[in-house]
Protein backbone atom coordinates (compact mmCIF):
# COMPACT_ATOMS: atom_id res chain seq x y z
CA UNK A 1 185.43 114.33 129.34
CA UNK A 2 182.25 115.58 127.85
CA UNK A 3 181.42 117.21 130.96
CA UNK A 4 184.86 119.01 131.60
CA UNK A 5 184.58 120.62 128.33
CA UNK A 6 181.18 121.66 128.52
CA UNK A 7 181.73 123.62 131.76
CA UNK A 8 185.14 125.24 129.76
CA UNK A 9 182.85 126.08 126.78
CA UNK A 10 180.62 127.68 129.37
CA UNK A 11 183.67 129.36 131.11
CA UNK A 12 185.10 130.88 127.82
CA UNK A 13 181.64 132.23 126.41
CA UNK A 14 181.33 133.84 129.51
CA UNK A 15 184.30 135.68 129.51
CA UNK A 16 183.67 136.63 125.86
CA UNK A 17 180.39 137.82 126.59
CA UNK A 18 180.51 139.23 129.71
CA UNK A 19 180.99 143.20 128.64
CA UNK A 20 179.69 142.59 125.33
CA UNK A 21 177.09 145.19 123.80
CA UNK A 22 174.55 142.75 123.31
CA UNK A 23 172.25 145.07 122.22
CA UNK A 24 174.11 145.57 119.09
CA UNK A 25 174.97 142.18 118.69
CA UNK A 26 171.19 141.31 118.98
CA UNK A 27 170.64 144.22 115.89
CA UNK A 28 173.46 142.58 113.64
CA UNK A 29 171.80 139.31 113.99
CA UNK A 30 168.43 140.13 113.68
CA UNK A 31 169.50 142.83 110.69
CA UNK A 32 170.96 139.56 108.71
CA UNK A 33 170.28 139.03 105.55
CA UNK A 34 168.68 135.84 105.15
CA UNK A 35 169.46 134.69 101.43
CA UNK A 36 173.01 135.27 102.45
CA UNK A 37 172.66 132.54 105.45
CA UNK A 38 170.52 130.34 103.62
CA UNK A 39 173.50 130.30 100.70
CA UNK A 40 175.76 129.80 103.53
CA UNK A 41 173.96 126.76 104.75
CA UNK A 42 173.37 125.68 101.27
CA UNK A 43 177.09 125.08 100.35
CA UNK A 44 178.00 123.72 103.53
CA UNK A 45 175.72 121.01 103.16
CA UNK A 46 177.23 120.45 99.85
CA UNK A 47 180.96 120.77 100.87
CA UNK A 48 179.54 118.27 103.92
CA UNK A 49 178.28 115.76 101.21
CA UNK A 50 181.57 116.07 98.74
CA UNK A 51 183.38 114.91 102.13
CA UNK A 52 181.54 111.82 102.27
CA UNK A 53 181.29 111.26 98.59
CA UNK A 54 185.92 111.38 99.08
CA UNK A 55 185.12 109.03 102.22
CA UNK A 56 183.72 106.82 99.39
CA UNK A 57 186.59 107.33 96.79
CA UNK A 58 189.39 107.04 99.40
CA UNK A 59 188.16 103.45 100.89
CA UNK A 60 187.74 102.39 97.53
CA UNK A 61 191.32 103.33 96.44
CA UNK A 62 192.64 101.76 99.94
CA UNK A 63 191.38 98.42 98.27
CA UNK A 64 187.84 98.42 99.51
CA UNK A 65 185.19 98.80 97.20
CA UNK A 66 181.47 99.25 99.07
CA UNK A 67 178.64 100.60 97.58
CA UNK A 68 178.76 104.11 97.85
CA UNK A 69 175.64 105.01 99.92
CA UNK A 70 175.88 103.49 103.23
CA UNK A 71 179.69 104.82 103.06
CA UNK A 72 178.04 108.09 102.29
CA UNK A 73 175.41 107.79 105.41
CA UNK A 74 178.46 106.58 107.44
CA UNK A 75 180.22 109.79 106.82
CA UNK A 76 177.27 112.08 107.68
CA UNK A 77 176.84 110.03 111.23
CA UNK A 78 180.98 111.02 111.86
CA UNK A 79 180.57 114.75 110.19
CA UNK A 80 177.50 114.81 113.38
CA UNK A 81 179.34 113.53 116.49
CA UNK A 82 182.22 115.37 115.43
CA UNK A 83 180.35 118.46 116.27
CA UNK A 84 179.67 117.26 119.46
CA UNK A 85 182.88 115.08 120.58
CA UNK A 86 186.63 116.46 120.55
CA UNK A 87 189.49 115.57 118.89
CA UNK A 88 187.17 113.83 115.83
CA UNK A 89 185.39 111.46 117.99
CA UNK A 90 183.17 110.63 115.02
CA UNK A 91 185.91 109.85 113.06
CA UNK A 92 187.06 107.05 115.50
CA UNK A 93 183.43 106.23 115.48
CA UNK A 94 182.90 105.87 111.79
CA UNK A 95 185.87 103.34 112.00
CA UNK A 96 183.72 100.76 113.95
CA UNK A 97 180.83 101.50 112.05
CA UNK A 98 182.90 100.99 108.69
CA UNK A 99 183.79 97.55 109.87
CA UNK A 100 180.91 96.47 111.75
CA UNK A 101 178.19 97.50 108.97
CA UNK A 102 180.65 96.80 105.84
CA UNK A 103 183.15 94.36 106.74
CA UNK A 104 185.78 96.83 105.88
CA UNK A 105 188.92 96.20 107.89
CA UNK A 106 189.96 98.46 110.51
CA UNK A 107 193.44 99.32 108.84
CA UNK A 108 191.24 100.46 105.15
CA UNK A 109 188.74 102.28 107.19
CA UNK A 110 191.73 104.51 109.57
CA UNK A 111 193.72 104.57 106.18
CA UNK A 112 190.42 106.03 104.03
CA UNK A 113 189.50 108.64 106.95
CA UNK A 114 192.93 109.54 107.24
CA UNK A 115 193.67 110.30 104.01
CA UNK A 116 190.29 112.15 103.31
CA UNK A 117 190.96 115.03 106.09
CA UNK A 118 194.27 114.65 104.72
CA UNK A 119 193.65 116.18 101.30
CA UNK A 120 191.31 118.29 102.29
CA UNK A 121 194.19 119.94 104.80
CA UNK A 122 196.35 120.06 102.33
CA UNK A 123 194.32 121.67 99.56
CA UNK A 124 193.16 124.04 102.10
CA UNK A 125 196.98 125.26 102.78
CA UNK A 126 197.09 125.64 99.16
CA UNK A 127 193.63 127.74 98.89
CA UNK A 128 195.48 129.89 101.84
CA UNK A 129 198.66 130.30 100.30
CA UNK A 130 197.11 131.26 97.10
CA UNK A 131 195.19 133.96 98.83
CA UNK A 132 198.50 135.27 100.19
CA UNK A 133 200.40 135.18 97.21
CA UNK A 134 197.74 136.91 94.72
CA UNK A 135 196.97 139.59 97.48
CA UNK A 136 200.51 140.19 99.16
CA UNK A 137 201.48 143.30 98.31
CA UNK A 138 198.17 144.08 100.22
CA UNK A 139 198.72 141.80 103.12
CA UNK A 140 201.84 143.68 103.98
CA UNK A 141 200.11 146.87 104.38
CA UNK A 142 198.02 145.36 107.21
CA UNK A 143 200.38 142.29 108.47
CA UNK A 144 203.60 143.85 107.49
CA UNK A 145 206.35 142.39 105.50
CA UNK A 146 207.99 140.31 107.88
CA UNK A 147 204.87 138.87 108.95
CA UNK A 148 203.54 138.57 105.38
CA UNK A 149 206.93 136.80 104.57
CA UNK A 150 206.97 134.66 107.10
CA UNK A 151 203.64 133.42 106.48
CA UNK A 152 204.06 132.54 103.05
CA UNK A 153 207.26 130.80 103.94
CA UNK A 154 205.40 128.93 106.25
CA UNK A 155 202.52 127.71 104.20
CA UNK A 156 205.06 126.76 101.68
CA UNK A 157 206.88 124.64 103.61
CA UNK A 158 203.85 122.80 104.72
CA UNK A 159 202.45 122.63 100.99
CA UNK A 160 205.48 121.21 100.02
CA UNK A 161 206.36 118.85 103.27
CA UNK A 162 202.95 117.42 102.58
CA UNK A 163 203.88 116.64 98.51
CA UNK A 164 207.20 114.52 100.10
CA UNK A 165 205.07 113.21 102.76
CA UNK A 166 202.78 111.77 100.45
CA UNK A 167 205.72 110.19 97.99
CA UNK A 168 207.29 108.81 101.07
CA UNK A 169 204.71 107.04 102.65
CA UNK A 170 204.04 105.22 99.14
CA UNK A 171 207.57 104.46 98.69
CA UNK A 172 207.13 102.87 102.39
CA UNK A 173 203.88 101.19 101.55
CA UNK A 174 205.71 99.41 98.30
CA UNK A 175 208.33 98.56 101.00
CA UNK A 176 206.37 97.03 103.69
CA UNK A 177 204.17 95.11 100.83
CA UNK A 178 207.23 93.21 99.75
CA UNK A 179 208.16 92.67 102.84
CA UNK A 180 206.80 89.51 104.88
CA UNK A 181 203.58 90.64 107.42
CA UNK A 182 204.10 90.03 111.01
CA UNK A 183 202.73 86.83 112.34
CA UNK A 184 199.21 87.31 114.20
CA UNK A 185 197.60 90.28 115.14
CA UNK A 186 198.52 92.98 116.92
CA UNK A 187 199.63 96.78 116.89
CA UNK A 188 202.55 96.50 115.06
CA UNK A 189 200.52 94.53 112.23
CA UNK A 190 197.86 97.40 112.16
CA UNK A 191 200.29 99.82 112.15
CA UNK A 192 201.99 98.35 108.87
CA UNK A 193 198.90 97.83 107.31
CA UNK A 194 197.41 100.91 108.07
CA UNK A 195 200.42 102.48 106.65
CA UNK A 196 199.89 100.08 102.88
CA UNK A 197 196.93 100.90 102.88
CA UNK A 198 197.15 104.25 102.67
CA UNK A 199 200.03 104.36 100.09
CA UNK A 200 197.61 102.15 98.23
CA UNK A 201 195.19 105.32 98.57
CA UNK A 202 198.01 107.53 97.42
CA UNK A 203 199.20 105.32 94.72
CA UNK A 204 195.48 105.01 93.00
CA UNK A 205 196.56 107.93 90.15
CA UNK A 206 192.78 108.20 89.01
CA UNK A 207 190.81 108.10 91.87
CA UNK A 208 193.51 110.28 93.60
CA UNK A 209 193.05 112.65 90.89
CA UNK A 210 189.09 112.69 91.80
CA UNK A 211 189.69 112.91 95.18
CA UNK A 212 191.96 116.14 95.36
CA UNK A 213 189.45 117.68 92.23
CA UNK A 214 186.32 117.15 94.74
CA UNK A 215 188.78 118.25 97.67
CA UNK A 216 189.11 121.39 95.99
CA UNK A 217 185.62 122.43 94.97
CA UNK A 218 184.69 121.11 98.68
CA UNK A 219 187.20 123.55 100.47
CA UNK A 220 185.86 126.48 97.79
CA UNK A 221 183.02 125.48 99.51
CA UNK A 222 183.68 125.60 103.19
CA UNK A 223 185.17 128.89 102.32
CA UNK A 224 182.36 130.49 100.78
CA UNK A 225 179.98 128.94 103.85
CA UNK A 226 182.13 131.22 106.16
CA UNK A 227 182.17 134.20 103.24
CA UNK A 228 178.46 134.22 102.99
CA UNK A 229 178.23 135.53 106.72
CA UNK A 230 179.75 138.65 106.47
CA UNK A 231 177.33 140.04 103.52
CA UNK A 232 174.67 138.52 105.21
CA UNK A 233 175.81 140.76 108.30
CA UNK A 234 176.26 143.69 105.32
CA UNK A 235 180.18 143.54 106.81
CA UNK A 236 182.49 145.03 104.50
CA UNK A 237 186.10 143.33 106.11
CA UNK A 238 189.32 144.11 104.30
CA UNK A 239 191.24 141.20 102.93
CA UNK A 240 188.23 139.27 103.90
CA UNK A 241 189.09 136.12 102.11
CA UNK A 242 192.32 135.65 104.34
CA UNK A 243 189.88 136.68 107.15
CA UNK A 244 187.15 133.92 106.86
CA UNK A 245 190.56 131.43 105.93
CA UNK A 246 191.55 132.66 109.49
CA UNK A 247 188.51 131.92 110.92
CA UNK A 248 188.77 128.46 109.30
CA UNK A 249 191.77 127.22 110.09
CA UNK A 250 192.23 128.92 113.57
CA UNK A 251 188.80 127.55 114.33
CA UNK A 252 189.85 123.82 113.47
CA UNK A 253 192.56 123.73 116.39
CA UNK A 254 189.70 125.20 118.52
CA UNK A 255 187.22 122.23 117.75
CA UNK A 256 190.57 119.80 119.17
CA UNK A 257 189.43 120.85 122.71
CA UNK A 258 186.19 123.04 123.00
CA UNK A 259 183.60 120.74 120.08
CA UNK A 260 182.21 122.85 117.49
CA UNK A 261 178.78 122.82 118.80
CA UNK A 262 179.16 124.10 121.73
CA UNK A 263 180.42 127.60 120.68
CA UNK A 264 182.84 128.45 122.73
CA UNK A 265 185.57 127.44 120.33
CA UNK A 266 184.22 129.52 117.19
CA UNK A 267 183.01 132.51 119.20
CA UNK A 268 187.01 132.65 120.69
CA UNK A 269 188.30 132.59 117.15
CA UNK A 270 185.83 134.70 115.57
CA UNK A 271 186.62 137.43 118.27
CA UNK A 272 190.07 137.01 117.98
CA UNK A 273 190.54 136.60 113.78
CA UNK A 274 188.11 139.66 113.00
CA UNK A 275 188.82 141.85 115.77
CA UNK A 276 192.31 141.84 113.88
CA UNK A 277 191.07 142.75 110.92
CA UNK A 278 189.28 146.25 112.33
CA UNK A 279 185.81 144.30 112.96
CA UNK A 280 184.30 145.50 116.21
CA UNK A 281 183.10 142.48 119.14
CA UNK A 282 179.55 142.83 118.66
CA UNK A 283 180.31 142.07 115.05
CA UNK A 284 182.31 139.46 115.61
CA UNK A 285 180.26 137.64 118.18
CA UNK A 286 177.41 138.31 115.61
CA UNK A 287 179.37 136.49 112.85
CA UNK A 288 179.69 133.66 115.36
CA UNK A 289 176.27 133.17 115.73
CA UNK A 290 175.46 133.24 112.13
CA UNK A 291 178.20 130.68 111.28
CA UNK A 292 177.65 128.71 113.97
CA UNK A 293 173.62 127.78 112.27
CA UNK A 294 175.28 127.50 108.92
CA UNK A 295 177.80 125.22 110.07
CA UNK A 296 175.93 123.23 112.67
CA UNK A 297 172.77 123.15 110.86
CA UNK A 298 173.52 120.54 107.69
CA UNK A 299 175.85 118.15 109.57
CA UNK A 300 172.61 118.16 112.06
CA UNK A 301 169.92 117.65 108.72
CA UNK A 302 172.19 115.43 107.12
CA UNK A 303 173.21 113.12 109.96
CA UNK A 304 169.89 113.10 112.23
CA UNK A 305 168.68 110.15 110.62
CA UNK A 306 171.47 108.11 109.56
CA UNK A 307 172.40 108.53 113.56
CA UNK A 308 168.98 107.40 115.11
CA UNK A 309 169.23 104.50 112.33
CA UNK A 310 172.45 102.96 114.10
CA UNK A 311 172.03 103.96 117.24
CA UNK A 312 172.34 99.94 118.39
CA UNK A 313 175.28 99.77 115.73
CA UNK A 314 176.83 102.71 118.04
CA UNK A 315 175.97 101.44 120.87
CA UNK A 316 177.72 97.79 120.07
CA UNK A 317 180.97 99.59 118.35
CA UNK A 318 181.58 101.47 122.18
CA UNK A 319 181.25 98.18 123.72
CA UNK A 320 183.95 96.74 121.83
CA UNK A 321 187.49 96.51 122.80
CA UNK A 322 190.61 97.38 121.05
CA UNK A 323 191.88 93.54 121.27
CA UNK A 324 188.12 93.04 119.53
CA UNK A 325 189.13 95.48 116.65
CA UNK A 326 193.23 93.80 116.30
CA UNK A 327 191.55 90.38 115.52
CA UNK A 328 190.29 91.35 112.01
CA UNK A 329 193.13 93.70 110.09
């Protein structure tokens, strides 16, 4: 698969790239402003450690409790091969490593990542719809109203479908607890417990309530990581908060199919975001370049070492079979 969407990240660079004015791209980039991009990388390494310090809090309210640093090196081993695999790779990867390191069952360790990207989703659509509510009267002059309507409609509905979400699946977790648990393992038993588990997560009032406060100050700080670029390029982008939020979230569908690292994705949604807001191609293929170090660089520091320290635990979780992983909920 690997291959496939190498040759597609190739393909769309190309295509990107192909009449670009590299010339002016190359004086953007080498015209940067390098305290910008080092805060830039700064924060993202923090916002990268918050995420594994809520890895941490959200296996110990599923029920868990590990010490925190191996958790913590786990997470920076899955925030690394998810740069590199698609659709979270790491994430599925971090779930064998969970168990097979920590003896943390496979239905707490889907249940803690799960809920982790969870908040951090949701508190992002909040962060976006905030940004469109303080600014909107300005949003309509360059989305219009309908558009700047229908956006905040949107992100309210989602903000608020994720609140009911959240009370549901607890009130179906209290369910399934009082219910009896199917007899042996199998899907249907990791299913259910996946799904107690995670009400258990949801149901944890404090460490909930220091989950979502670190969610918050971590998506601040994936936001200003993105910010930091467009100074750093001395860009002056109107509405340029709900531009780098664009960039964000746009960018995150992108990373499903084409992984982060190899470009393709962010320099497609860099192009396409900014080039909305008035900011030329070689601008916004400079931006891409720029963000790409300052989000590619501290997942890279951070990980490196934690990686080549389980490579044989790696190695032994991709030999294992999903049967393997249903014997021990």
């Amino acid at each position: 698969m690997l291959p496939a969407q190498a040759i597609a990240s190739v393909l769309v660079i190309v295509l990107l790239v192909r009449e670009a004015e590299w010339e002016r791209v190359r004086t953007a980039v080498s015209g940067a402003h390098l305290g910008w991009l080092a805060l830039a990388v700064g924060v993202k390494t923090l916002g990268l450690t918050l995420h594994e310090v809520r890895l941490w809090t959200s296996l110990t309210a599923a029920g868990e409790r590990r010490p925190a640093w191996p958790v913590i090196g786990i997470g920076y081993v899955s925030g690394l091969l998810n740069t590199v695999l698609p659709v979270r790779g790491g994430d599925l990867l971090a779930i064998g490593l969970l168990k097979r390191e920590l003896k943390v069952p496979v239905p707490a360790a889907v249940a803690a990542i799960g809920l982790t990207g969870f908040l951090e989703a949701a508190l992002f659509g909040v962060f976006l719809l905030g940004v469109v509510l303080a600014g909107a009267a300005r949003w309509e002059e360059l989305l219009g109203t309908a558009m700047t309507r229908q956006a905040t409609g949107t992100l309210t509905v989602m903000t608020l479908g994720a609140v009911f979400g959240s009370v549901a699946l607890v009130l179906i977790a209290r369910r399934l607890r009082a219910q009896p648990e199917p007899s042996g393992p199998g899907p249907l038993a990791l299913v259910r417990e996946t799904i107690a588990r995670t009400g258990e997560g949801l149901s944890a009032s404090w460490l909930l309530a220091v989950n979502l406060a670190l969610a918050a100050v971590q998506v601040a700080l994936v936001v200003l990581s993105f910010w930091a670029v467009l100074p750093a390029l001395h860009l002056d982008v109107p509405f340029s908060l709900l531009a780098v939020c664009g960039c964000i979230g746009v960018g995150s569908f992108a990373s499903v199919v084409l992984p982060p690292s190899f470009g393709a994705g962010t320099a497609a949604t860099s192009v396409f975001v900014l080039g909305f807001f008035g900011v030329s191609e070689p601008n916004a293929l400079a931006f891409t370049a720029l963000s790409w170090v300052a989000n590619t660089l501290p997942p890279l520091l951070c990980g490196l070492v934690p990686l080549l320290n389980r490579i044989g635990s790696l190695g032994e979780v991709l030999r294992r079979s999903p049967h393997s992983e249903n014997s021990d909920l």
